[in-house]
PDB file of N, CA and C in Angstrom:
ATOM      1  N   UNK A   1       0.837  -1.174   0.000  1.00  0.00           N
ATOM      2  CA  UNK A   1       0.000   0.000   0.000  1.00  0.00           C
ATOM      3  C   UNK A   1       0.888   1.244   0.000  1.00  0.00           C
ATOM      4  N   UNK A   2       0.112   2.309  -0.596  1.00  0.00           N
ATOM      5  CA  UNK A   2       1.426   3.576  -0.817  1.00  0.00           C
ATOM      6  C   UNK A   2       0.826   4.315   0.110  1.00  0.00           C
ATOM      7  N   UNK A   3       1.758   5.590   0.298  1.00  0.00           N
ATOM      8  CA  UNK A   3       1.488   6.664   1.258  1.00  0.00           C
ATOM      9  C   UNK A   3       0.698   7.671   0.680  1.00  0.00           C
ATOM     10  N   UNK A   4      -0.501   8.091   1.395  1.00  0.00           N
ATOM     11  CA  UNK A   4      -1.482   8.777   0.870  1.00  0.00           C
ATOM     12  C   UNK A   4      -0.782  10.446   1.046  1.00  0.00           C
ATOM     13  N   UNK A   5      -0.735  11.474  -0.013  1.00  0.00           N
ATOM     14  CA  UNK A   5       0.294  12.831   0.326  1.00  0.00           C
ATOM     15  C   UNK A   5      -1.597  13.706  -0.707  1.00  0.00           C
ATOM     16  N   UNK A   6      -1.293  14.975   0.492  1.00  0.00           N
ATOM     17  CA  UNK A   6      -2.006  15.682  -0.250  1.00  0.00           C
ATOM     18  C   UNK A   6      -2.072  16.030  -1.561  1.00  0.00           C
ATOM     19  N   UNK A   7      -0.873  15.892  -2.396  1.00  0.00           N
ATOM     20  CA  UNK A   7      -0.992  16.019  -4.119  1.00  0.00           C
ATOM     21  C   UNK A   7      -1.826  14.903  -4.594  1.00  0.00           C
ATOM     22  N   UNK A   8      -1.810  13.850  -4.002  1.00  0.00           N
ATOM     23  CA  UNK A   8      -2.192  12.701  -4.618  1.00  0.00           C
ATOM     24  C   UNK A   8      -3.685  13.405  -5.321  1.00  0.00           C
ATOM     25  N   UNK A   9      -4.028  12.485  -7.126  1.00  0.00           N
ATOM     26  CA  UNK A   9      -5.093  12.720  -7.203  1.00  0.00           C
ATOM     27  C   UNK A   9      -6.476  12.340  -6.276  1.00  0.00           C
ATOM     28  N   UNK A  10      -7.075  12.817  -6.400  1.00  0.00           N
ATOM     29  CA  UNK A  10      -8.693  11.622  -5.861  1.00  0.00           C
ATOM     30  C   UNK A  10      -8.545  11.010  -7.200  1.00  0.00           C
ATOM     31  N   UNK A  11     -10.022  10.416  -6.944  1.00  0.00           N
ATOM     32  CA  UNK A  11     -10.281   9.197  -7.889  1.00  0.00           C
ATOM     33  C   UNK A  11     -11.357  10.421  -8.888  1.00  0.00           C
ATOM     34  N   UNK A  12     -12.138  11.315  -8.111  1.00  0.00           N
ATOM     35  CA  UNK A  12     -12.936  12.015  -9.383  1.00  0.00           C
ATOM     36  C   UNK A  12     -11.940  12.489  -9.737  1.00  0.00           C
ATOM     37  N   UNK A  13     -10.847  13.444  -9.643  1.00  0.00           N
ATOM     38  CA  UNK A  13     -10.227  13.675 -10.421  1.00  0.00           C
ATOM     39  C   UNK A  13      -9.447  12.838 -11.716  1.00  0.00           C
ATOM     40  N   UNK A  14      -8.979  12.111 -11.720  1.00  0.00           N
ATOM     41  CA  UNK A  14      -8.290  10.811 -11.902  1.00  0.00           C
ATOM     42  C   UNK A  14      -9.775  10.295 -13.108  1.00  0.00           C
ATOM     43  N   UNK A  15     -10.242  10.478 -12.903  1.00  0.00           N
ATOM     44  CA  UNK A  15     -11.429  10.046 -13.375  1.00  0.00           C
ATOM     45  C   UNK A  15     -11.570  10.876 -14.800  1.00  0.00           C
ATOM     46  N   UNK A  16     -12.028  12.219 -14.477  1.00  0.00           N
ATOM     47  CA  UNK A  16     -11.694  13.284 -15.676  1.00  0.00           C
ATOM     48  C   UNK A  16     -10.383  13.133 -16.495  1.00  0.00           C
ATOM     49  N   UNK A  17      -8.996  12.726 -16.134  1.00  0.00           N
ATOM     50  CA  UNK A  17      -8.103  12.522 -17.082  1.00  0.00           C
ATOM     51  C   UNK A  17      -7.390  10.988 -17.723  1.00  0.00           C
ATOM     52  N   UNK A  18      -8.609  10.090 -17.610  1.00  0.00           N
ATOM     53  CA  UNK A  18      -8.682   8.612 -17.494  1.00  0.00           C
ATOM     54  C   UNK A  18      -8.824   8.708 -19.234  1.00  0.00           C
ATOM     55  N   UNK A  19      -9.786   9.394 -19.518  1.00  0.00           N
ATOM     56  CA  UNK A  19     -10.343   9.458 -21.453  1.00  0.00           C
ATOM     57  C   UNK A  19      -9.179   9.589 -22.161  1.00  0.00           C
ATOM     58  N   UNK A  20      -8.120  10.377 -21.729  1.00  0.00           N
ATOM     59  CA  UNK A  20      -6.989  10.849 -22.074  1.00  0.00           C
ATOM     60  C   UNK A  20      -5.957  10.005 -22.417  1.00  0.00           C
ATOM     61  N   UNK A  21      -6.178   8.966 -21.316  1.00  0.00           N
ATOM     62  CA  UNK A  21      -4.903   8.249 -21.421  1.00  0.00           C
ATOM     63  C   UNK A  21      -4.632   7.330 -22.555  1.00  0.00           C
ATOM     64  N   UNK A  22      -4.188   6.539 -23.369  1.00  0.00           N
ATOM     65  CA  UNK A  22      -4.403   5.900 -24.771  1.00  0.00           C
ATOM     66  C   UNK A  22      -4.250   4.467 -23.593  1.00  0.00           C
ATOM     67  N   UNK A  23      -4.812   3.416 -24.650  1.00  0.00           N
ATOM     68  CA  UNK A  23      -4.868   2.387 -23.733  1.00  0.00           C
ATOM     69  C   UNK A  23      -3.637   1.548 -24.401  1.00  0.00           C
ATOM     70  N   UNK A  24      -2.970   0.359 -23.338  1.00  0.00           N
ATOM     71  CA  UNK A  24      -2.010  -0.308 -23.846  1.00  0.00           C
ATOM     72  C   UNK A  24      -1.940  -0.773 -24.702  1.00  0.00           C
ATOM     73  N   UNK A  25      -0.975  -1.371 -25.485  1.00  0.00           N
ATOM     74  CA  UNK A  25      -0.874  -1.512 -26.701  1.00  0.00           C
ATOM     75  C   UNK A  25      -1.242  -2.793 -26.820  1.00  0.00           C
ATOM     76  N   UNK A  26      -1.915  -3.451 -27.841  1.00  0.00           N
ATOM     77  CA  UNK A  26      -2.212  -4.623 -27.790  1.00  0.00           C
ATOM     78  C   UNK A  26      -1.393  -5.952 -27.836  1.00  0.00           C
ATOM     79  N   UNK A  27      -2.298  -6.724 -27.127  1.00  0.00           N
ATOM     80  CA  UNK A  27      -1.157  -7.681 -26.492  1.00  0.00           C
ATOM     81  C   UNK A  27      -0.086  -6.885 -25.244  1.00  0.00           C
ATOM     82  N   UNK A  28      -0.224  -6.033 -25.225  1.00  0.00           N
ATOM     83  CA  UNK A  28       0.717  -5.670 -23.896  1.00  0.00           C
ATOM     84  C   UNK A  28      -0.029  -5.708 -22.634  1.00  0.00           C
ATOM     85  N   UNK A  29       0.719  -5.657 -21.249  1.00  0.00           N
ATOM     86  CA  UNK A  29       0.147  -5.181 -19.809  1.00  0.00           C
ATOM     87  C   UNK A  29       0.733  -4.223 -19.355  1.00  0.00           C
ATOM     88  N   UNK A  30       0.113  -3.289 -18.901  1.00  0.00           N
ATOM     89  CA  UNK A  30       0.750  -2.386 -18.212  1.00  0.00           C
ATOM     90  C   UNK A  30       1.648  -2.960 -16.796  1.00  0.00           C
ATOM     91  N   UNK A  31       2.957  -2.584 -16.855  1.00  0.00           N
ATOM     92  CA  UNK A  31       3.196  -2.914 -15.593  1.00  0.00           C
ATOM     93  C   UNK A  31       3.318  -1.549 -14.551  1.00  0.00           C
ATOM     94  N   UNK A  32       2.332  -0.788 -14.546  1.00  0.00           N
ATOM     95  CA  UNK A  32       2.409   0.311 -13.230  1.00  0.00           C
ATOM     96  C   UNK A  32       1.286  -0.060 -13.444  1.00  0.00           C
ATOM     97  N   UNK A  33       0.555   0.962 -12.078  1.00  0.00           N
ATOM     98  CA  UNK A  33      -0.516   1.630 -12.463  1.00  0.00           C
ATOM     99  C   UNK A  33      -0.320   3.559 -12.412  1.00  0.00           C
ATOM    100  N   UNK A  34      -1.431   3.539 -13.518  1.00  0.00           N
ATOM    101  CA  UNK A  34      -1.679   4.785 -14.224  1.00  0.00           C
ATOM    102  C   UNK A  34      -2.072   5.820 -13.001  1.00  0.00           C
ATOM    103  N   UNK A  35      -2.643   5.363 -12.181  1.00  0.00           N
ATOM    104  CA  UNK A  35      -3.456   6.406 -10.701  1.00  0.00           C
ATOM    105  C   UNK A  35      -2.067   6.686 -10.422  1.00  0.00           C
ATOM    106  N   UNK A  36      -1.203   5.632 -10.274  1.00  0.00           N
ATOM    107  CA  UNK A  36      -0.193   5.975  -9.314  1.00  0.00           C
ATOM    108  C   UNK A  36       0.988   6.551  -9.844  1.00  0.00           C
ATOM    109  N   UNK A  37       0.995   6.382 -10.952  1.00  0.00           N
ATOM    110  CA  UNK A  37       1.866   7.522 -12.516  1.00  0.00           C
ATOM    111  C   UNK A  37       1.639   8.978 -11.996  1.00  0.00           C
ATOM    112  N   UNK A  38       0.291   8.992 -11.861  1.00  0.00           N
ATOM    113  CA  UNK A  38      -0.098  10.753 -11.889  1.00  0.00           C
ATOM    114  C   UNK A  38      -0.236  10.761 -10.595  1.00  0.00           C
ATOM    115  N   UNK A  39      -0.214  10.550  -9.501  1.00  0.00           N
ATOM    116  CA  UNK A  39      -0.315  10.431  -8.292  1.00  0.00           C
ATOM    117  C   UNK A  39       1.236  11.317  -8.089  1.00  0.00           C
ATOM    118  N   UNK A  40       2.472  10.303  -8.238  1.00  0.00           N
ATOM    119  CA  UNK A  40       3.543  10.378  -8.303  1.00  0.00           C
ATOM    120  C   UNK A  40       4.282  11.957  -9.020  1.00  0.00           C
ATOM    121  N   UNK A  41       3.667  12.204 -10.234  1.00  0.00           N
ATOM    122  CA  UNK A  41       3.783  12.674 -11.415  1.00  0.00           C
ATOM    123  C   UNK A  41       3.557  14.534 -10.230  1.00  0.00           C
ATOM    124  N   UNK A  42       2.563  14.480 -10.370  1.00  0.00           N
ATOM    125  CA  UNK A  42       2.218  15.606  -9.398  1.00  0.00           C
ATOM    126  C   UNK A  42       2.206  15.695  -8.206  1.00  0.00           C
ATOM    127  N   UNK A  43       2.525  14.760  -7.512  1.00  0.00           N
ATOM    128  CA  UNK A  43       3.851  14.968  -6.121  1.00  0.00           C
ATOM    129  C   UNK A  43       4.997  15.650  -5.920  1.00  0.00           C
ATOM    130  N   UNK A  44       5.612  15.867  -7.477  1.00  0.00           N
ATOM    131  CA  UNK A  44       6.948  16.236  -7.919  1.00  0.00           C
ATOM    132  C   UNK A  44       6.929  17.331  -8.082  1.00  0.00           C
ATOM    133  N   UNK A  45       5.353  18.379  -8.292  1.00  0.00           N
ATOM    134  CA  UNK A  45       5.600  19.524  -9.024  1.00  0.00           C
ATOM    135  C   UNK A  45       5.487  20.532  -7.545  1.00  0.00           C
TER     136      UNK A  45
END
């Protein structure tokens, strides 16, 4: 389990930039997850 930090998105947010994301490529798996990409992503800024 990760550490919850006030940047973190919510999930409505997260939600609104979900359409955005292109989906994996076929035949592939993602190995992250995407919440925790942008979670991370804007922790930094």
């Amino acid at each position: 389990m990760s550490k919850v930090y006030p940047s973190n998105l919510t999930q409505a947010q997260f939600e609104l930039l979900q359409d955005l994301i292109p989906d994996a490529k076929p035949g592939g798996v993602r190995a992250v997850s995407i919440y925790g990409l942008f979670s991370m992503r804007f922790s930094m800024c």
